[in-house]
C-alpha atoms as a PDB file:
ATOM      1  CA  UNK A   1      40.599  28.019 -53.099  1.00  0.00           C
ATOM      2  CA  UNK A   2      41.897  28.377 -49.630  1.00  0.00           C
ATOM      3  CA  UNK A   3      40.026  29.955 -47.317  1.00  0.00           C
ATOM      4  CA  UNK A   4      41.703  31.763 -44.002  1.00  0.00           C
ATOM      5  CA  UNK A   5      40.516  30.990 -40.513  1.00  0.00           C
ATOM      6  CA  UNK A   6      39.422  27.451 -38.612  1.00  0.00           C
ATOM      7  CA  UNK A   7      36.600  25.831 -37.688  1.00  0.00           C
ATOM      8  CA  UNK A   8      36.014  26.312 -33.488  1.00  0.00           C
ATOM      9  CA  UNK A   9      34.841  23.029 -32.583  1.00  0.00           C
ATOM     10  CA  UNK A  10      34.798  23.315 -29.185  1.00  0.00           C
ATOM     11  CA  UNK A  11      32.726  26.170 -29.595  1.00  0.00           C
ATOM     12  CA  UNK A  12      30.307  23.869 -31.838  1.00  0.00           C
ATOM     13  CA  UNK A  13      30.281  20.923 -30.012  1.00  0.00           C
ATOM     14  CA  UNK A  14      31.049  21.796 -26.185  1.00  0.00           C
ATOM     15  CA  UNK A  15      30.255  25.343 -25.894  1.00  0.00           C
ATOM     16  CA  UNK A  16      26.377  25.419 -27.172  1.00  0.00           C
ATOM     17  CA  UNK A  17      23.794  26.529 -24.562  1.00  0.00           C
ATOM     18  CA  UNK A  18      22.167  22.888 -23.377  1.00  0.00           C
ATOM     19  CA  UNK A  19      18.752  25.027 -22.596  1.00  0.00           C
ATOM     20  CA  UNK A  20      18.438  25.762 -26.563  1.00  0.00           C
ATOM     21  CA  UNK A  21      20.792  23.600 -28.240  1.00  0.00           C
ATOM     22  CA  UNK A  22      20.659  20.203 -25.748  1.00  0.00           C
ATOM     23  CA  UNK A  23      18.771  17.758 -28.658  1.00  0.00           C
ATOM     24  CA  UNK A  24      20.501  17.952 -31.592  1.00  0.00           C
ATOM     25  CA  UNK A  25      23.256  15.311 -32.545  1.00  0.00           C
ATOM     26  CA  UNK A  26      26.779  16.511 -32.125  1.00  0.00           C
ATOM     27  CA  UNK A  27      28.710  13.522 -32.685  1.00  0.00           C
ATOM     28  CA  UNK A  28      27.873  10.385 -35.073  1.00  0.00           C
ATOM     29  CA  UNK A  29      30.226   7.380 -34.069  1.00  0.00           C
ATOM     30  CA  UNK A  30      30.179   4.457 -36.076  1.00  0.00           C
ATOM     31  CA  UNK A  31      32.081   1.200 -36.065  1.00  0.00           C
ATOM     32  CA  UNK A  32      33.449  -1.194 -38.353  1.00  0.00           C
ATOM     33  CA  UNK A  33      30.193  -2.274 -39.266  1.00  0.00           C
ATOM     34  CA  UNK A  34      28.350   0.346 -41.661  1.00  0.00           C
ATOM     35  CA  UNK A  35      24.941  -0.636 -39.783  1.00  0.00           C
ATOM     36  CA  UNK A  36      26.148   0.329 -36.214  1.00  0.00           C
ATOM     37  CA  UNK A  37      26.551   3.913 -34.955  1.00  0.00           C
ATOM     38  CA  UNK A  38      25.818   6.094 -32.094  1.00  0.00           C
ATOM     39  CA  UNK A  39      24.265   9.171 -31.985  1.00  0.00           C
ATOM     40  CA  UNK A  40      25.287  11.722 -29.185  1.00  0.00           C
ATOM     41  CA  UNK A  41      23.686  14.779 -28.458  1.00  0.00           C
ATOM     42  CA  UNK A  42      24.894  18.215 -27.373  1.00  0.00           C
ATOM     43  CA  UNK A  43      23.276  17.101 -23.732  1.00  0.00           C
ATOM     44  CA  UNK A  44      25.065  13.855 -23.556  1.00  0.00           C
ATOM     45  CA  UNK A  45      28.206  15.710 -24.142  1.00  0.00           C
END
């Protein structure tokens, strides 16, 4: 089933108010090795 309409991600990941929504993870990097990653969070951003 196709739905209609996008995803906003800027409005997910950029446009979030920091004062409320600052701690939560936005991004999860990770490398070439499975046991490496970075966690960024909304503040960060």
């Amino acid at each position: 089933m196709v739905r209609r309409g996008t995803p906003n991600l800027s409005y997910n990941c950029i446009d979030r108010d920091p004062k409320t929504h600052g701690n939560p993870v936005a991004i999860i990097w990770e490398g070439g090795n499975p046991y490496i990653d970075k966690k960024i969070t909304y503040n960060e951003l």
